[in-house]
N, C-alpha and C. Protein backbone atom coordinates (compact mmCIF):
# COMPACT_ATOMS: atom_id res chain seq x y z
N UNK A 1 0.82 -1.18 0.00
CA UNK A 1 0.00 0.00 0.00
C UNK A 1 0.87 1.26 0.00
N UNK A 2 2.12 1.14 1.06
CA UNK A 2 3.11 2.53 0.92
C UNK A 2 3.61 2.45 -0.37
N UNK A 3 4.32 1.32 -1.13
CA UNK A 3 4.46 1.16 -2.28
C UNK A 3 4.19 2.03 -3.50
N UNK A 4 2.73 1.12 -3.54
CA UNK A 4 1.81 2.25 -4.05
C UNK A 4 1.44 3.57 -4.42
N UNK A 5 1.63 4.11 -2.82
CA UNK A 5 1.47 5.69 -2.48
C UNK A 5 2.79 6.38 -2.91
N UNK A 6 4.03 5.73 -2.61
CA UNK A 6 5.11 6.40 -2.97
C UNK A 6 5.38 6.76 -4.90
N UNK A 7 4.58 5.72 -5.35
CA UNK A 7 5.33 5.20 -6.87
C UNK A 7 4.13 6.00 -7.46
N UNK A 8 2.55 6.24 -7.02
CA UNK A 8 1.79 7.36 -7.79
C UNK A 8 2.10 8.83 -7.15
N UNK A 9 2.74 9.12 -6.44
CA UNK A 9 3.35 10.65 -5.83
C UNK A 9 4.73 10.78 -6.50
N UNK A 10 5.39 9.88 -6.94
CA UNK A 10 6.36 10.17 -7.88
C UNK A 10 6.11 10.53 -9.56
N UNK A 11 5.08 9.92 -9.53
CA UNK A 11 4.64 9.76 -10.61
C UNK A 11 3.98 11.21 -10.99
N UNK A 12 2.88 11.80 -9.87
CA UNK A 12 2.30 12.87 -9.90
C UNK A 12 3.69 14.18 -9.91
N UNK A 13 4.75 13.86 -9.46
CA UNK A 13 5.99 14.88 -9.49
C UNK A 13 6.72 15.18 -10.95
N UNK A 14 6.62 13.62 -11.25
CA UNK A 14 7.47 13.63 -12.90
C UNK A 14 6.34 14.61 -13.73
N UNK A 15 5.22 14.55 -13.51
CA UNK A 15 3.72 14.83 -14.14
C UNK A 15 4.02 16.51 -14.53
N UNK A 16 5.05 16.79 -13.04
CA UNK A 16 5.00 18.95 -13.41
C UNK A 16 5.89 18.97 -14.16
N UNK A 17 6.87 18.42 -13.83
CA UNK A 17 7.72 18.40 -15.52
C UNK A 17 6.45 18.61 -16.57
N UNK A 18 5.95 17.69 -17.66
CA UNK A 18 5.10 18.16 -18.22
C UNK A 18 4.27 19.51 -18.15
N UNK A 19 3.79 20.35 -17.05
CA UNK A 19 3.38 20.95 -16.56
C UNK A 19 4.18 22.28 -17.11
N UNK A 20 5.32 22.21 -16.31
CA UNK A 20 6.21 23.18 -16.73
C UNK A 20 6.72 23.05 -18.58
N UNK A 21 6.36 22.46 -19.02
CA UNK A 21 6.71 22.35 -20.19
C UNK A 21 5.24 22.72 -20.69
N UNK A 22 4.02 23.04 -20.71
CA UNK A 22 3.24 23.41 -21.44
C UNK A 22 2.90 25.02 -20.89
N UNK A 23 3.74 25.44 -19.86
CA UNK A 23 3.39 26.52 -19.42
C UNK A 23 4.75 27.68 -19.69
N UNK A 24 5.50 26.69 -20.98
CA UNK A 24 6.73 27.29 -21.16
C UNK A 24 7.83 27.58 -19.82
N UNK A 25 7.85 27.21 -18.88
CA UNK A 25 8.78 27.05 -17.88
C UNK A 25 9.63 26.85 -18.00
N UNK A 26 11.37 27.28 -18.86
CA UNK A 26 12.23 26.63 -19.54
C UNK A 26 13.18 25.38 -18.56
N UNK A 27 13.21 26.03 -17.27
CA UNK A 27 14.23 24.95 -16.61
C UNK A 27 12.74 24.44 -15.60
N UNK A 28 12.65 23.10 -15.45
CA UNK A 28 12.04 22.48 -14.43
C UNK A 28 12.45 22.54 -13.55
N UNK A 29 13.47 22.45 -13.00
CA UNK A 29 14.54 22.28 -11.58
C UNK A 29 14.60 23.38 -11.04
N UNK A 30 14.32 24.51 -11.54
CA UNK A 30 13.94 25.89 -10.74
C UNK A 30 12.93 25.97 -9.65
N UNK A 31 11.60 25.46 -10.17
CA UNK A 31 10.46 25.56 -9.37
C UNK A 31 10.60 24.49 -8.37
N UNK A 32 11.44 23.13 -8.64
CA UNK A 32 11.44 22.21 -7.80
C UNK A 32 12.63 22.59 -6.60
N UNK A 33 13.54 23.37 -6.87
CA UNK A 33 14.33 24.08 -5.92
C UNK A 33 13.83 24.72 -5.16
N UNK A 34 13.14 25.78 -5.66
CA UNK A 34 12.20 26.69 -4.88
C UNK A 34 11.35 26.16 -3.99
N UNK A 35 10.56 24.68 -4.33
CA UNK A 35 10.08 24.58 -3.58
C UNK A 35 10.61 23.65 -2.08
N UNK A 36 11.72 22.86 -2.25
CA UNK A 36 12.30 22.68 -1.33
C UNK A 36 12.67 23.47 -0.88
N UNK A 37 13.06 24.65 -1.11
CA UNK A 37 14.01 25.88 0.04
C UNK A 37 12.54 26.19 1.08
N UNK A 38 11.07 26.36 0.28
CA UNK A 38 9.75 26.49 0.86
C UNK A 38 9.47 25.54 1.92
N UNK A 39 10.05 24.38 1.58
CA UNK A 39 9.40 23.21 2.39
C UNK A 39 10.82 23.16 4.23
N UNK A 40 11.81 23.63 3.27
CA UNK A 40 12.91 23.39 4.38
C UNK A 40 12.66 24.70 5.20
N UNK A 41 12.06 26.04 4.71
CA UNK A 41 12.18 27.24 5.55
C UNK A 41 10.59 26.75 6.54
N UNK A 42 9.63 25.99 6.15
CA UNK A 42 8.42 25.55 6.67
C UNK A 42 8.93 24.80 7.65
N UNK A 43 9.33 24.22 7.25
CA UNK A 43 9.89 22.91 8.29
C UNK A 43 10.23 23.74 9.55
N UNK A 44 11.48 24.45 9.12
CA UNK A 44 12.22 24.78 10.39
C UNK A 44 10.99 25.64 11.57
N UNK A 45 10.53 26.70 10.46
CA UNK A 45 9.58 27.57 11.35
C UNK A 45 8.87 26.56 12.52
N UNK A 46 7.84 25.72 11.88
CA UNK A 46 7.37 24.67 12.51
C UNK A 46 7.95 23.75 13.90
N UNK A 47 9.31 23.54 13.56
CA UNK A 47 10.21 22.82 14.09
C UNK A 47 9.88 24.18 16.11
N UNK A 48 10.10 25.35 15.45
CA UNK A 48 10.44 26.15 16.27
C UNK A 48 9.13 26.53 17.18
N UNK A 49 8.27 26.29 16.78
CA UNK A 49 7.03 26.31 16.83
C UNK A 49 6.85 25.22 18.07
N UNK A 50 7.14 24.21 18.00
CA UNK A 50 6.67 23.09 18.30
C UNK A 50 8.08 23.64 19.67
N UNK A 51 9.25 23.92 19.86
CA UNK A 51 10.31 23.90 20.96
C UNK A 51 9.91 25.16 21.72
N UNK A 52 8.70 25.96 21.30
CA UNK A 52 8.14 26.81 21.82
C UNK A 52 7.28 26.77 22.55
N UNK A 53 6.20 26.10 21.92
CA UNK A 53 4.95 25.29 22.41
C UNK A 53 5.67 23.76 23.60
N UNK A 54 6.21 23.59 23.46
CA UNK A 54 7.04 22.46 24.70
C UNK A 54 7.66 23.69 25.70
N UNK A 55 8.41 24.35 25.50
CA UNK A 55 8.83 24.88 26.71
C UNK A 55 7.89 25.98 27.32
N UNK A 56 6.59 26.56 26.36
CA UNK A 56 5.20 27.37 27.25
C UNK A 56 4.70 25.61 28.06
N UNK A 57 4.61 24.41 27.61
CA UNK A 57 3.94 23.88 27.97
C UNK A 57 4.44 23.27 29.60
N UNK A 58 5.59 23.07 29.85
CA UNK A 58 6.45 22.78 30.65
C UNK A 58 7.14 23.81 31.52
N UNK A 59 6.66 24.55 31.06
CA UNK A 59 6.73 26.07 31.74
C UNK A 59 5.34 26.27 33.19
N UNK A 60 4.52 26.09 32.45
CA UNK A 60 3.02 25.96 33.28
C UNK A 60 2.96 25.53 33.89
N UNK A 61 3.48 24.42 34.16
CA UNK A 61 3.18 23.36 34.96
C UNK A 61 4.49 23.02 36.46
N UNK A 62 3.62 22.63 37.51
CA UNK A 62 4.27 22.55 38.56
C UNK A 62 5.28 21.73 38.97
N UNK A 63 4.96 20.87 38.02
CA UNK A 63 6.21 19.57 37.91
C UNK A 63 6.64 19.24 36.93
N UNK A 64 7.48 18.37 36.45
CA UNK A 64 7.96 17.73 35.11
C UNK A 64 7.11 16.67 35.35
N UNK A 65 6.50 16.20 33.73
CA UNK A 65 5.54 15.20 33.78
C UNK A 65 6.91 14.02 33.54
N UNK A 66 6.26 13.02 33.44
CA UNK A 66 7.54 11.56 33.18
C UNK A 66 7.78 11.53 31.58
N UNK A 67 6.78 11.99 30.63
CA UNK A 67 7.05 12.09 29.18
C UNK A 67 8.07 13.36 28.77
N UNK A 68 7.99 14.71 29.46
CA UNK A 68 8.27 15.39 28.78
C UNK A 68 9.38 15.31 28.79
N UNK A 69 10.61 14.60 29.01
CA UNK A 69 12.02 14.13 28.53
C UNK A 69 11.87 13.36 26.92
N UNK A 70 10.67 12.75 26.89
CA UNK A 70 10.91 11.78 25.69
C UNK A 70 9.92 12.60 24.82
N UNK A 71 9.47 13.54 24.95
CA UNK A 71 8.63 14.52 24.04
C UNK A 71 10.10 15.96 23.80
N UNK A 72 10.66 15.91 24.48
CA UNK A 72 11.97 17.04 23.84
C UNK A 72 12.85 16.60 22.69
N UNK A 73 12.77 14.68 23.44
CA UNK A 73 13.86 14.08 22.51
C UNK A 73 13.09 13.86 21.06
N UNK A 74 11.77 13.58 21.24
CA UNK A 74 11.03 13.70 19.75
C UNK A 74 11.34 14.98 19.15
N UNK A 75 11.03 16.13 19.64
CA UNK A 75 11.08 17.88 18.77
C UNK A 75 12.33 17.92 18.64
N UNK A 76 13.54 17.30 18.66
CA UNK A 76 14.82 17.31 18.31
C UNK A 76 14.49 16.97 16.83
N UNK A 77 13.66 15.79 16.88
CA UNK A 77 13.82 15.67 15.00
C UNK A 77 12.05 16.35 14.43
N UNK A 78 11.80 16.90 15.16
CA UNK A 78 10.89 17.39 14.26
C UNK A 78 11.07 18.36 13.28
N UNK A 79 11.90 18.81 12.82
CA UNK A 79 12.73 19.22 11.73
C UNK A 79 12.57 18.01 10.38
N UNK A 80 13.42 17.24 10.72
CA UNK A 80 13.28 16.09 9.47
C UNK A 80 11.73 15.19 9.64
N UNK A 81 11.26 15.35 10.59
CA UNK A 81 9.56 14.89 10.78
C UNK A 81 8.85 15.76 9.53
N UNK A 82 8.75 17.25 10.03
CA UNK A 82 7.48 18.17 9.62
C UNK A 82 8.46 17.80 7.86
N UNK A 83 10.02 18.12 7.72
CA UNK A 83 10.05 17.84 6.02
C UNK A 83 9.55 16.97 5.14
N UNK A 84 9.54 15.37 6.07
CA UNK A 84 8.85 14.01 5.70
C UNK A 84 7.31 14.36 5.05
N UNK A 85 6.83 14.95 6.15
CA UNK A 85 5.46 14.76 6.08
C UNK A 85 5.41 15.80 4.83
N UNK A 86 5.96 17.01 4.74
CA UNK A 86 5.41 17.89 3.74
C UNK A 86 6.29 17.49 2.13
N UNK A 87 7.64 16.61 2.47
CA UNK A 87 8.13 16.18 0.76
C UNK A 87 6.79 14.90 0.25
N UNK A 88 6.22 14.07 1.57
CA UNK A 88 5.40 13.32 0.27
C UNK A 88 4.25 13.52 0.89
N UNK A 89 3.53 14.62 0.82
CA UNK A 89 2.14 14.71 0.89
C UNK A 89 2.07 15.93 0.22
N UNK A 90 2.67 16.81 -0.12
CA UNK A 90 2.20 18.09 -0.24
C UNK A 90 3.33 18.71 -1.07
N UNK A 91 4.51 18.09 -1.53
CA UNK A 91 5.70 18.69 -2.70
C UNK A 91 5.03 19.61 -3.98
N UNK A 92 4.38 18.19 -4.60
CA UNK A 92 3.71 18.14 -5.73
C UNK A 92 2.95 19.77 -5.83
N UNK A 93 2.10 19.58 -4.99
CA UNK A 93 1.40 21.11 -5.48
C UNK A 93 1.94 22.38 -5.16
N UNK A 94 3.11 22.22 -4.34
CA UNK A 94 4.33 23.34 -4.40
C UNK A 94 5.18 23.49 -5.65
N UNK A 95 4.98 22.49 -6.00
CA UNK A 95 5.69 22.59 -6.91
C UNK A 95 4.79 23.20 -8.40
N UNK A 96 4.15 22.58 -8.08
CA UNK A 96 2.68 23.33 -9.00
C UNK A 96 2.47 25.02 -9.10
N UNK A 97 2.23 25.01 -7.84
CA UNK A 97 2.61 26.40 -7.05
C UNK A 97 3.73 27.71 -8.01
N UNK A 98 4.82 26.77 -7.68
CA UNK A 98 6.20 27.68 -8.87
C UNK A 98 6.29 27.55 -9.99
N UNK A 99 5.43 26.60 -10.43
CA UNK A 99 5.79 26.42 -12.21
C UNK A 99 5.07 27.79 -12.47
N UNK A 100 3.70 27.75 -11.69
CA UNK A 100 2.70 28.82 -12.30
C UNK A 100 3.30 30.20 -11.67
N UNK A 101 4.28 30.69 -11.25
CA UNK A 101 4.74 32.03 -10.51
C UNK A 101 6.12 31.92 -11.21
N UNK A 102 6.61 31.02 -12.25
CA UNK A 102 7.75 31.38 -12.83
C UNK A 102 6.98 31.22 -14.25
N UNK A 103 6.29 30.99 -14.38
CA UNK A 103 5.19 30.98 -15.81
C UNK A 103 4.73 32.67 -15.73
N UNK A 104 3.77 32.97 -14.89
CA UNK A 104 3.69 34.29 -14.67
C UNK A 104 4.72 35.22 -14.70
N UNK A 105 6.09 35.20 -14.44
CA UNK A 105 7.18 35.82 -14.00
C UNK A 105 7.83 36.44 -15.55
N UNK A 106 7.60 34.80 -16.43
CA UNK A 106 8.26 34.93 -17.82
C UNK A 106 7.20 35.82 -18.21
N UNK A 107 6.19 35.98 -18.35
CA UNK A 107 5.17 36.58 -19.28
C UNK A 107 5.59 38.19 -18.93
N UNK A 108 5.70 38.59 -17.48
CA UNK A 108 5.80 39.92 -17.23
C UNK A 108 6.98 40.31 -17.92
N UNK A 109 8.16 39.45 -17.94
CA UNK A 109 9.36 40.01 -18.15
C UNK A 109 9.47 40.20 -19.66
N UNK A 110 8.48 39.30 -20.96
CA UNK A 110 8.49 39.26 -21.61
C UNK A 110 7.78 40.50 -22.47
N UNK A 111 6.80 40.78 -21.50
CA UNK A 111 5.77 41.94 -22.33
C UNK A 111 6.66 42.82 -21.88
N UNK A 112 7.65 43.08 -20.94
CA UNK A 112 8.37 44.46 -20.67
C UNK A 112 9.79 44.69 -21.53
N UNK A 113 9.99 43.51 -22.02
CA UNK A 113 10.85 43.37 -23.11
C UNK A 113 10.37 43.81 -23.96
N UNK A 114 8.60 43.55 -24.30
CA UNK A 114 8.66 43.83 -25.74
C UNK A 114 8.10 45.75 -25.62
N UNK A 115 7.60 45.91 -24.08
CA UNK A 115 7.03 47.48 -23.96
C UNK A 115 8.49 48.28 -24.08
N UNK A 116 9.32 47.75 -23.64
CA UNK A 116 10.86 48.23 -23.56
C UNK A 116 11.52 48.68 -24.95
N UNK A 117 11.51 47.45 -25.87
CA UNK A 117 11.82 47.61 -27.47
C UNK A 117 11.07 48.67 -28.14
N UNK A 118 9.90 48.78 -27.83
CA UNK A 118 8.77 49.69 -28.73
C UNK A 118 8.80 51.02 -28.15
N UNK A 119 9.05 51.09 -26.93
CA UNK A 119 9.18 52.49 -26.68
C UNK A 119 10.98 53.07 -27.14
N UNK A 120 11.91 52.09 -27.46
CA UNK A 120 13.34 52.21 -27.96
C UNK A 120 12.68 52.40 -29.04
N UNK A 121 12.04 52.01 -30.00
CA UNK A 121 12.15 52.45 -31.30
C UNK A 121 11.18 53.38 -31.76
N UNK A 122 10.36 53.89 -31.13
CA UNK A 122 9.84 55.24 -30.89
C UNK A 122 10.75 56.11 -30.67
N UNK A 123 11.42 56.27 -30.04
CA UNK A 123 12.63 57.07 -29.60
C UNK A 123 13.82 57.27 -30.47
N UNK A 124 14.12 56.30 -31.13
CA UNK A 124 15.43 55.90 -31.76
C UNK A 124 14.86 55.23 -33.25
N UNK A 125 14.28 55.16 -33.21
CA UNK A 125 13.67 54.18 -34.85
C UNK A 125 14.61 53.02 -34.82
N UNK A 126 15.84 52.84 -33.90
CA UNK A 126 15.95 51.24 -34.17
C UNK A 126 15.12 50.18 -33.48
N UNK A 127 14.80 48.80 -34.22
CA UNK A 127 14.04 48.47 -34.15
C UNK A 127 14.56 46.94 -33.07
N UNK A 128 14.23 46.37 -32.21
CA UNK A 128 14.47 45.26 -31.37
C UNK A 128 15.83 45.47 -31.04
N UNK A 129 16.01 46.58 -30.38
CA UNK A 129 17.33 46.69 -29.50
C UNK A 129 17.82 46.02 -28.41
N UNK A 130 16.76 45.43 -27.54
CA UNK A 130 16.95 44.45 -26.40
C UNK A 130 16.98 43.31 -27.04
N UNK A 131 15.84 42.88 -27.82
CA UNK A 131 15.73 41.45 -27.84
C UNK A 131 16.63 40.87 -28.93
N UNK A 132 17.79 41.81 -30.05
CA UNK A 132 18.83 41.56 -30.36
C UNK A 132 19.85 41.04 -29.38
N UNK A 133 19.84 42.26 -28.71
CA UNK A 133 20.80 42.00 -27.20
C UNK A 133 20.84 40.55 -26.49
N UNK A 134 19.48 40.37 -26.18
CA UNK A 134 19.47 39.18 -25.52
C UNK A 134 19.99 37.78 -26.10
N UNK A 135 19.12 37.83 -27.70
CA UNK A 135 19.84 36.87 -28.55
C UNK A 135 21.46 36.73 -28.84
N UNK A 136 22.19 38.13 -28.96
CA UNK A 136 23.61 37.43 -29.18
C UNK A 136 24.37 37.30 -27.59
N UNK A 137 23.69 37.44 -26.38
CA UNK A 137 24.01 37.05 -25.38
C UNK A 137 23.84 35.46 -25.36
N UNK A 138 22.43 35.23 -26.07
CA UNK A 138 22.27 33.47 -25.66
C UNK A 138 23.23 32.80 -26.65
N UNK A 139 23.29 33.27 -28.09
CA UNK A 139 24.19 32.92 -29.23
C UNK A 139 25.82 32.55 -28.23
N UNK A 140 26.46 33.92 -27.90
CA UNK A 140 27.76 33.58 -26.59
C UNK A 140 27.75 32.46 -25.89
N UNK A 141 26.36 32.10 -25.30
CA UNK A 141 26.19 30.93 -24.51
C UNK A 141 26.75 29.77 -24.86
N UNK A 142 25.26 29.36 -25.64
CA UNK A 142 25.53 28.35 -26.40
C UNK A 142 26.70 28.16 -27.21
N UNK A 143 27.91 29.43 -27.59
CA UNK A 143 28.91 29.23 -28.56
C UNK A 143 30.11 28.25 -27.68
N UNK A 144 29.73 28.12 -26.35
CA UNK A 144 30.86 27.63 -25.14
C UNK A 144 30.72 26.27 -25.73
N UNK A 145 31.63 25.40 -24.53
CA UNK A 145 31.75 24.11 -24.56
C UNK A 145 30.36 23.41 -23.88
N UNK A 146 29.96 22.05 -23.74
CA UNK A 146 29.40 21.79 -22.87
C UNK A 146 29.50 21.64 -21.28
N UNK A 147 31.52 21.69 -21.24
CA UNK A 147 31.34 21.46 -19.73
C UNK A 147 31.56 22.93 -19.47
N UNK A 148 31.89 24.05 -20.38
CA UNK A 148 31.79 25.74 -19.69
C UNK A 148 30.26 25.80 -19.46
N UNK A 149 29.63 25.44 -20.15
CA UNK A 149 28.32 25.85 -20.00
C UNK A 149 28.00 25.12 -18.72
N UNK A 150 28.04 23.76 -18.58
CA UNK A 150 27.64 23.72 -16.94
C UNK A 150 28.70 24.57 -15.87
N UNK A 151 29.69 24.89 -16.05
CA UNK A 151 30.11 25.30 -14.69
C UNK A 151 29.58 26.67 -14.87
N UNK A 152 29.09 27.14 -15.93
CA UNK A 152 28.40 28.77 -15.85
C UNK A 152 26.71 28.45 -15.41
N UNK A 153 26.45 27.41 -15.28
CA UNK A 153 25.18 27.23 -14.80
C UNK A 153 25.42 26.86 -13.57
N UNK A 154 26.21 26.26 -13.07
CA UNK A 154 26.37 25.72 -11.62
C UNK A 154 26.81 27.20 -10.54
N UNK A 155 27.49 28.01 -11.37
CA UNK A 155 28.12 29.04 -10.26
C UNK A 155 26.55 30.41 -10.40
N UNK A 156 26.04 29.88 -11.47
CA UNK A 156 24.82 30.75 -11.41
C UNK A 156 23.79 30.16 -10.36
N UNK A 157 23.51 28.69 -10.00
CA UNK A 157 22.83 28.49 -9.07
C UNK A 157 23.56 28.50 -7.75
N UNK A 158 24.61 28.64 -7.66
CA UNK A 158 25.06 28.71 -6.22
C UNK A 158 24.95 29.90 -6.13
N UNK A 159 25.23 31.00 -6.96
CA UNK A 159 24.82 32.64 -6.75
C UNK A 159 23.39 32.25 -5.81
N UNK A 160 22.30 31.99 -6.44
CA UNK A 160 20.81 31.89 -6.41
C UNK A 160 21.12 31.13 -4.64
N UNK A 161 21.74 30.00 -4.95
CA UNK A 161 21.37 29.45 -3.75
C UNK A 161 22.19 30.39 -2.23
N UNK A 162 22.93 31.04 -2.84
CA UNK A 162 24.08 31.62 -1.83
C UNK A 162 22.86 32.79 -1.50
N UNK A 163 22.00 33.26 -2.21
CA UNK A 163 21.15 34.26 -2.20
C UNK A 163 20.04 34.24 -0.87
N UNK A 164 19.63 33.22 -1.51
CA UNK A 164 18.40 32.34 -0.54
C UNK A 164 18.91 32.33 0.76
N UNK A 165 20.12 31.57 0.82
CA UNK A 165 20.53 31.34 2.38
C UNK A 165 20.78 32.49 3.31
N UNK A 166 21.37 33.80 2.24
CA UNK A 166 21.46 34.82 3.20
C UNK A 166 20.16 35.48 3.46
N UNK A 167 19.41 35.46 2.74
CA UNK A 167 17.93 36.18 3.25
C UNK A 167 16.98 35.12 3.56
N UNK A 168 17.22 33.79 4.16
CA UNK A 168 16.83 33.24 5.38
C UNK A 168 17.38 33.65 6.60
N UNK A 169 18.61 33.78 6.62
CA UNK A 169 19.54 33.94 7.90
C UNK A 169 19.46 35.31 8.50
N UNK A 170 19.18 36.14 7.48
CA UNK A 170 18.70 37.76 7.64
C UNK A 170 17.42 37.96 8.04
């Protein structure tokens, strides 16, 4: 039966791939990042929540009950508890969640590209000044090797991820 549950929740995960691919989402692994950093910043809050709610609760009270030693040693992992429960019950529609807010994200950036160009060539009569731009930027890209191109994608997500961590910690 866990079987089961695990192998159609994987299944429903591979599914936003598709998802992100009809909603033009170019990288999948974006929204699925995002939503783990969501699920790990949930977690913790929760986590804290719960070492809060134990020490108001043990606070109140006139004695130590005989559990609440083995109820501290549980909220030690309720950290990797509350992640459990929220990577396979509830990923999926987080992840759902970011395809559609990096779907939305492209569209804004795209119509301001194109409000951007048209008001440049109102101004200037040349005509697709950005979205030239952008193209012989991606042309550069793609002109690399395959392994430059991953280490220019890898030091671009550790930017991203180096990002995240400081404005959690902040």
């Amino acid at each position: 039966m866990i079987k089961k549950y695990l192998v159609n929740y994987f299944d429903k995960i591979k599914d936003t791939k598709k998802v992100a691919r009809d909603k033009n989402v170019g990288v999948w692994w974006l929204p699925v990042f995002d939503s783990f950093l969501i699920t790990i910043y949930l977690s913790w809050q929760l986590s804290v929540g719960v070492w809060i709610v134990l020490d108001a609760w043990q606070g109140g009270q006139t004695y130590i009950p005989w559990y609440m030693d083995s109820l501290w040693e549980v909220s030690s992992f309720s950290l990797t508890i509350f992640m459990s429960i929220i990577t396979f019950t509830i990923l999926d529609k987080i992840i759902l969640f970011f395809i559609y807010v990096h779907s939305y994200a492209n569209k804004l950036v795209l119509r301001g590209i194109t409000k951007l160009d048209m008001y440049l060539w109102r101004k200037t009569g040349r005509d697709t000044v950005i979205t030239n731009a952008i193209w012989k930027l991606q042309r550069k890209y793609m002109s690399r090797s395959k392994r430059e191109r991953k280490i220019m994608t890898m030091a671009f997500v550790g930017l991203i991820g180096t990002y995240y961590g400081w404005m959690i910690l902040t």
